[in-house]
Protein backbone atom coordinates (compact mmCIF):
# COMPACT_ATOMS: atom_id res chain seq x y z
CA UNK A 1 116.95 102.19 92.85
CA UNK A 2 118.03 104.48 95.32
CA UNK A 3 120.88 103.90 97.69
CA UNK A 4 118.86 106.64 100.34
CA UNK A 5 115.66 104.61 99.58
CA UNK A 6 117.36 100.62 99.56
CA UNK A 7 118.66 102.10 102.96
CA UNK A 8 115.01 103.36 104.30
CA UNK A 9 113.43 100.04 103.43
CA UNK A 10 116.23 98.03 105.24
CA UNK A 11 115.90 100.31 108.35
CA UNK A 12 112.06 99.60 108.18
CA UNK A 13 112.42 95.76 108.24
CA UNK A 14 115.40 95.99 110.93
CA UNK A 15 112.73 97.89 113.15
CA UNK A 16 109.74 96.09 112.08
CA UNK A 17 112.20 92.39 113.10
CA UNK A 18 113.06 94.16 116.02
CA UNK A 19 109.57 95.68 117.30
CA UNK A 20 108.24 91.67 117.07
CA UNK A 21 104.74 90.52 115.60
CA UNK A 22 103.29 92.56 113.31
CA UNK A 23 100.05 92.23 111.59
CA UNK A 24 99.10 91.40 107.96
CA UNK A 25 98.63 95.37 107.62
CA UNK A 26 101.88 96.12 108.36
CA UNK A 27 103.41 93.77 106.29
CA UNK A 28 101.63 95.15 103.50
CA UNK A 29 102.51 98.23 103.92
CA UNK A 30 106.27 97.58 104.60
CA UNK A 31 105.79 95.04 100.99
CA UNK A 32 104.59 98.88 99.43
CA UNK A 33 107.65 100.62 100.35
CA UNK A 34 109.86 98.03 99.02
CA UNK A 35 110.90 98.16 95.30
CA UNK A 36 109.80 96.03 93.10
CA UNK A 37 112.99 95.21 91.17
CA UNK A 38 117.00 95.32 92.53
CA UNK A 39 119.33 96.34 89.44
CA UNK A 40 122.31 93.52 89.13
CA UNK A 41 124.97 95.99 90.26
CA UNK A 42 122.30 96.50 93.44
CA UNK A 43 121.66 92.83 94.02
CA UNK A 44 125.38 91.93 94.20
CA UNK A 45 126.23 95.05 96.20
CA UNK A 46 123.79 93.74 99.07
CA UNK A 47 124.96 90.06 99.12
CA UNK A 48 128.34 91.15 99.33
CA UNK A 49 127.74 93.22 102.29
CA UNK A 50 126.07 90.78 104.14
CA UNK A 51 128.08 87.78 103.62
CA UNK A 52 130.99 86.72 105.34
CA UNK A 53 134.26 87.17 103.52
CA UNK A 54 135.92 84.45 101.69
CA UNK A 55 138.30 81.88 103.15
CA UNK A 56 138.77 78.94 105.37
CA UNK A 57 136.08 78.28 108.04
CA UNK A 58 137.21 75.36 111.05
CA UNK A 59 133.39 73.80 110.77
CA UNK A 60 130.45 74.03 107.92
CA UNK A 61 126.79 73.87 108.76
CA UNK A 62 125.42 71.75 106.44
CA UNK A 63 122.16 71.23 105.83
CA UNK A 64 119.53 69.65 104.19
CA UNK A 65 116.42 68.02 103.39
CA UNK A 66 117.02 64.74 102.19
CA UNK A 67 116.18 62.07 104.15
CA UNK A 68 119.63 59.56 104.97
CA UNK A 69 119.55 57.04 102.87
């Protein structure tokens, strides 16, 4: 993939998220400009940007959806 077109389709979902509800049409059509398939070097690239870097956090959020027992 493309770094110029992995870049385009995450500027088209930031503005679609942005711009509010869309219709069925445009989520098709923002589906059809998304690749199909992320390389591994690709996939790991873009969870690595996103997520926080490692070390020790003061709370966690955990979650789940088990009932208590």
């Amino acid at each position: 993939m493309n770094r110029r077109l992995a870049l385009a389709a995450a500027v088209a979902i930031a503005a679609l998220a942005i711009a509010g509800p869309f219709s069925t049409t445009d989520a098709r059509a923002v589906a059809a400009s998304l690749p199909s398939r992320l390389r591994d070097q690709e996939f790991w690239r873009i969870v690595t940007e996103f997520s926080e870097p490692s070390g020790t956090f003061h709370s966690a959020n955990l979650v789940s959806n088990e009932a208590r027992g």
